[in-house]
Protein backbone atom coordinates (compact mmCIF):
# COMPACT_ATOMS: atom_id res chain seq x y z
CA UNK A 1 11.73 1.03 11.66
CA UNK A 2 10.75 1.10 7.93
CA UNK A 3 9.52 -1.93 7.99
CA UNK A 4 7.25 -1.82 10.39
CA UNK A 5 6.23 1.92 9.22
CA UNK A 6 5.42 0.35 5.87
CA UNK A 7 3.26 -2.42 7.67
CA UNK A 8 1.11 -0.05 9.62
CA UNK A 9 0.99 2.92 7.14
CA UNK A 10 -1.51 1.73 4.69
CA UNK A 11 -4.95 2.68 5.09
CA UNK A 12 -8.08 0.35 5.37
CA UNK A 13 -9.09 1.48 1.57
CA UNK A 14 -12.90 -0.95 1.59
CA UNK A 15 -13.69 0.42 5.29
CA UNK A 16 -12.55 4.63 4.05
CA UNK A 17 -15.07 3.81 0.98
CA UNK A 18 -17.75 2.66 3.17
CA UNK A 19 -17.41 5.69 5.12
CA UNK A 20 -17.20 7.94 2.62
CA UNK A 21 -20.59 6.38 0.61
CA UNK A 22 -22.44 5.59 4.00
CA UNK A 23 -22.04 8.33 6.23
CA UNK A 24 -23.78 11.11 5.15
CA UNK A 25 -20.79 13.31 5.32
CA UNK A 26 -21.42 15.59 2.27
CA UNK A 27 -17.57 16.18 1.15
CA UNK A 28 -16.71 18.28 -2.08
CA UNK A 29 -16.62 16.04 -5.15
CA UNK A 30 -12.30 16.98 -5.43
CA UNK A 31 -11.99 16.02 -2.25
CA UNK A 32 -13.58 12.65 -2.12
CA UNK A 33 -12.06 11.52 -5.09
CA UNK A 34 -8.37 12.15 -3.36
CA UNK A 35 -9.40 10.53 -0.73
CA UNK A 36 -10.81 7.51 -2.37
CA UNK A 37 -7.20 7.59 -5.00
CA UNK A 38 -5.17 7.83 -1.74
CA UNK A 39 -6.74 5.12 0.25
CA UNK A 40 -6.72 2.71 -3.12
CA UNK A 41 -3.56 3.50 -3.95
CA UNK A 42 -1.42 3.25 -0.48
CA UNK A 43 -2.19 -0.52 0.14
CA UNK A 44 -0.73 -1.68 -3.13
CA UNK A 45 2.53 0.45 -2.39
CA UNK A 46 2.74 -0.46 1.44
CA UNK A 47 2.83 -4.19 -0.11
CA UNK A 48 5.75 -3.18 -2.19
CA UNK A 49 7.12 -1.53 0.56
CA UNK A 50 7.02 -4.35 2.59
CA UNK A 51 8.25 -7.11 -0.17
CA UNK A 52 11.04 -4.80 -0.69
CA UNK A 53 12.63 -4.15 2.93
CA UNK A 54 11.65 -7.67 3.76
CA UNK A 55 14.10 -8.73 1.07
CA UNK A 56 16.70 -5.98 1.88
CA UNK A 57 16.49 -7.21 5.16
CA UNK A 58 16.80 -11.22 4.31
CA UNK A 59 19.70 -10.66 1.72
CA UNK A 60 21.61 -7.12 2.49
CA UNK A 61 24.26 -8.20 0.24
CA UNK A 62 21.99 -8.77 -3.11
CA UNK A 63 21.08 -4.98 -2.74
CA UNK A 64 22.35 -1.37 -4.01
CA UNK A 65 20.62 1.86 -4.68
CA UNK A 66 20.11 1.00 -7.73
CA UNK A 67 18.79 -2.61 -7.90
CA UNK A 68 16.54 -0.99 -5.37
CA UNK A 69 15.21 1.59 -7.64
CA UNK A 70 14.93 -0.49 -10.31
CA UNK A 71 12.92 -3.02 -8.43
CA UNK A 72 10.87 -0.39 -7.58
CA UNK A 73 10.33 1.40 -10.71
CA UNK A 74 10.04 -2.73 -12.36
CA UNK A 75 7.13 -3.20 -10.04
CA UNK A 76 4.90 -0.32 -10.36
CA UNK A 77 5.84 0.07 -14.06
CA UNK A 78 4.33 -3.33 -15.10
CA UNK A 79 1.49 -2.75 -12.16
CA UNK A 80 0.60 0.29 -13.98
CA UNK A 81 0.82 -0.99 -17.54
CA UNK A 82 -1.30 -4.40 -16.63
CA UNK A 83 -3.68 -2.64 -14.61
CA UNK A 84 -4.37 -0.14 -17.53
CA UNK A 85 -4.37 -2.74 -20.21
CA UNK A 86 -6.33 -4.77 -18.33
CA UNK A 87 -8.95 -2.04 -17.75
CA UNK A 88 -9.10 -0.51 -20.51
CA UNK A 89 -9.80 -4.31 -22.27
CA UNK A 90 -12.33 -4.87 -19.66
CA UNK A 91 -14.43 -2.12 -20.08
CA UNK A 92 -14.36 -2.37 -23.68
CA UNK A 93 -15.79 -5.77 -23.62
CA UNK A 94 -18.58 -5.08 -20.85
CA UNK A 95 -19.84 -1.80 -23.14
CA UNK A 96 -19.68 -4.63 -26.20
CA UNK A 97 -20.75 -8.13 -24.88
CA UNK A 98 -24.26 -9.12 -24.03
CA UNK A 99 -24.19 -11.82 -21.43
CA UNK A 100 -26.67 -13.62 -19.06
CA UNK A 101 -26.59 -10.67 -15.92
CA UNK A 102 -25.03 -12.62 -13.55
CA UNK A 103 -22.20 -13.13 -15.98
CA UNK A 104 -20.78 -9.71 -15.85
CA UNK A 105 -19.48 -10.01 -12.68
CA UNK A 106 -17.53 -13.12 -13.37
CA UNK A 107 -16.19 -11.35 -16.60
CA UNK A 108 -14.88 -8.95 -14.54
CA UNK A 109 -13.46 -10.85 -11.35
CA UNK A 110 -11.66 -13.46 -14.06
CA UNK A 111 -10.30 -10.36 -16.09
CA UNK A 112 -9.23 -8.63 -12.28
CA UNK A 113 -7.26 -11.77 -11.03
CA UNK A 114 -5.61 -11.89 -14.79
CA UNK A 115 -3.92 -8.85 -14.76
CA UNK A 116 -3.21 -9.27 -10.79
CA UNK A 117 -1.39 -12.95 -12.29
CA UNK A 118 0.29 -11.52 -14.88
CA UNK A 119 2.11 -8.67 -13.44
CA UNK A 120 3.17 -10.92 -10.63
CA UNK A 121 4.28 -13.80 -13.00
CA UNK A 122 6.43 -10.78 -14.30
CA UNK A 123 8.06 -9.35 -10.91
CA UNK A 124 4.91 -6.64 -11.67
CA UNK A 125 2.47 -5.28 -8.93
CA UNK A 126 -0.08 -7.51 -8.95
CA UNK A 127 -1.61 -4.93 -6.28
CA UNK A 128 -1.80 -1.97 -8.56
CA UNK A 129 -2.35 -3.73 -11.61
CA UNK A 130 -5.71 -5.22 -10.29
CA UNK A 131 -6.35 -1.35 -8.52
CA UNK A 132 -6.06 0.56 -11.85
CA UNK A 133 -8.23 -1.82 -13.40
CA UNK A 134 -10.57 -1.75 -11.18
CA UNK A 135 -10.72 2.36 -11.39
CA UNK A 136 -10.37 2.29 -14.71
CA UNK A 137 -13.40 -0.10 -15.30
CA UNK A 138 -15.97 1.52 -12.52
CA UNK A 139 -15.23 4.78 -14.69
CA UNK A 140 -16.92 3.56 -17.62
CA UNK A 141 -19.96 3.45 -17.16
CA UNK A 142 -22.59 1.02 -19.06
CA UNK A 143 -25.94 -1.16 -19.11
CA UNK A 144 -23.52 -3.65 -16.50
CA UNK A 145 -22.40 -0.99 -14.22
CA UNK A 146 -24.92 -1.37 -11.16
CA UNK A 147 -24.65 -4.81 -10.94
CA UNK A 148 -20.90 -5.20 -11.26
CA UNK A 149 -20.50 -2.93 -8.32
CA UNK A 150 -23.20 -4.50 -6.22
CA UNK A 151 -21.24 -7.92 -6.27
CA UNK A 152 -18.31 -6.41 -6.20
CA UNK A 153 -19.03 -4.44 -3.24
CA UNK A 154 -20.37 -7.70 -1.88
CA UNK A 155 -16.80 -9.61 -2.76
CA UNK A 156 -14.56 -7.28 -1.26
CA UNK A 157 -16.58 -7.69 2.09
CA UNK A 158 -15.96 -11.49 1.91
CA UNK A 159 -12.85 -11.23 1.28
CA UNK A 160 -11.88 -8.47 4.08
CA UNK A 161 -14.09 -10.90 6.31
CA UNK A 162 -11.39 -13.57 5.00
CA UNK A 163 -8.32 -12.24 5.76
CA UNK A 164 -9.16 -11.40 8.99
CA UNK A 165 -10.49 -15.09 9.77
CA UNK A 166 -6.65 -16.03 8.41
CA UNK A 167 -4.87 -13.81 10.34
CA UNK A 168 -6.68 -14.45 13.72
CA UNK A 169 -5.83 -18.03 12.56
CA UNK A 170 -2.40 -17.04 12.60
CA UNK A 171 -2.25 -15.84 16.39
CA UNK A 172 -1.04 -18.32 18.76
CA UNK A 173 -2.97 -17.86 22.19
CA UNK A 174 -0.08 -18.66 24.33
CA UNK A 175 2.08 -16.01 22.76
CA UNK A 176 -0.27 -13.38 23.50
CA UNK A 177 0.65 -12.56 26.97
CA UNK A 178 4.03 -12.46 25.88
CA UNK A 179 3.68 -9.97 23.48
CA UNK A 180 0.76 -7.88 24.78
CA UNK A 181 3.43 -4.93 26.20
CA UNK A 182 5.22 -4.10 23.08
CA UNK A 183 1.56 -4.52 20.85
CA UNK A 184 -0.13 -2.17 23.34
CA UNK A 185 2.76 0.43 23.46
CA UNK A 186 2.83 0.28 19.26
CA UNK A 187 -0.80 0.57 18.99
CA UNK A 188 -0.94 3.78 21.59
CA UNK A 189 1.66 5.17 19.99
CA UNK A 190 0.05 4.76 16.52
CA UNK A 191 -3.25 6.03 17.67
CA UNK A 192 -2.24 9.16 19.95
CA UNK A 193 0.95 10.20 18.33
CA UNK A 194 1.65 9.15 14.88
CA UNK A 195 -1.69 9.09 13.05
CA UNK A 196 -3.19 12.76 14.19
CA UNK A 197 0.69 13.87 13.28
């Protein structure tokens, strides 16, 4: 049950930004911004979530309170610290460096999937690290700004576009009908009961 509440309890954080910059809805500034922190922030701990009670579940006797609390607090410590670090160095460099345009952009995805590497490589977040970053850097603003977020904006559409080419790949047509029951009675449930609670 916690697994598959951690599966299904993130939010789709690129489609609540579209919304929120597309729609028209005029929300208060405060408001927006929690919204936007919230829906950034819940993917990269549903992942941890998830890697966590997957391996709980795969190796019971490997776990205790406090390995488990110490995996967690291991995970989004270096998360945090990368994706800070990683920011923070970022930014610094796009105020300082004067590159061909089309360059920034590359500065910035190389830097992103750095810190995402490195706090992996060390049992880290790689999730948060490359979320804080990424907050962290569209905060400062400078001459690159505009054209980082275009492509940006452009790259996370690719990529959502990619994942959901992989996991349709994933799917096994036969297996549908066998499963359709139990998928329709979890997604009713999730749309009628447990996301308007």
């Amino acid at each position: 049950g916690l697994l598959l509440g951690s599966i299904v309890g993130s939010t789709d954080a690129a489609a609540v930004f579209s919304l929120l910059r597309n729609s028209g809805v005029r929300l208060n500034e405060r408001v927006k911004n929690t919204l936007e922190v919230e829906s950034g922030a819940n993917d990269p701990m549903a992942i941890l979530l998830v890697t966590v009670l997957v391996e709980v579940l795969l190796f019971p006797e490997h776990f205790s309170t406090g390995k488990l609390l110490l995996l967690l607090a291991t995970q989004a410590g270096l998360g945090l610290v990368f994706g800070y670090g990683g920011g923070w160095i970022l930014s610094r460099l796009l105020a300082r460096l004067s590159l061909a345009e089309g360059a920034y952009p590359l500065l910035i995805a190389s830097g992103g999937l750095f810190a995402f590497s490195a706090a992996n490589l060390l049992n880290g977040s790689g999730c948060l690290a490359i979320y804080i970053a990424g907050v962290i850097i569209g905060n400062r603003r400078n001459h690159a700004t505009a054209q980082v977020l275009h492509v940006m904006d452009s790259l996370a559409w690719l990529a959502q576009a990619g994942m959901f080419v992989v996991l349709g790949l994933l799917v096994t047509p036969t297996n549908l009908l066998h499963q359709a029951s139990a998928a329709l009675a979890m997604a009713l449930f999730l749309m009628l009961v447990a996301r308007p609670l």
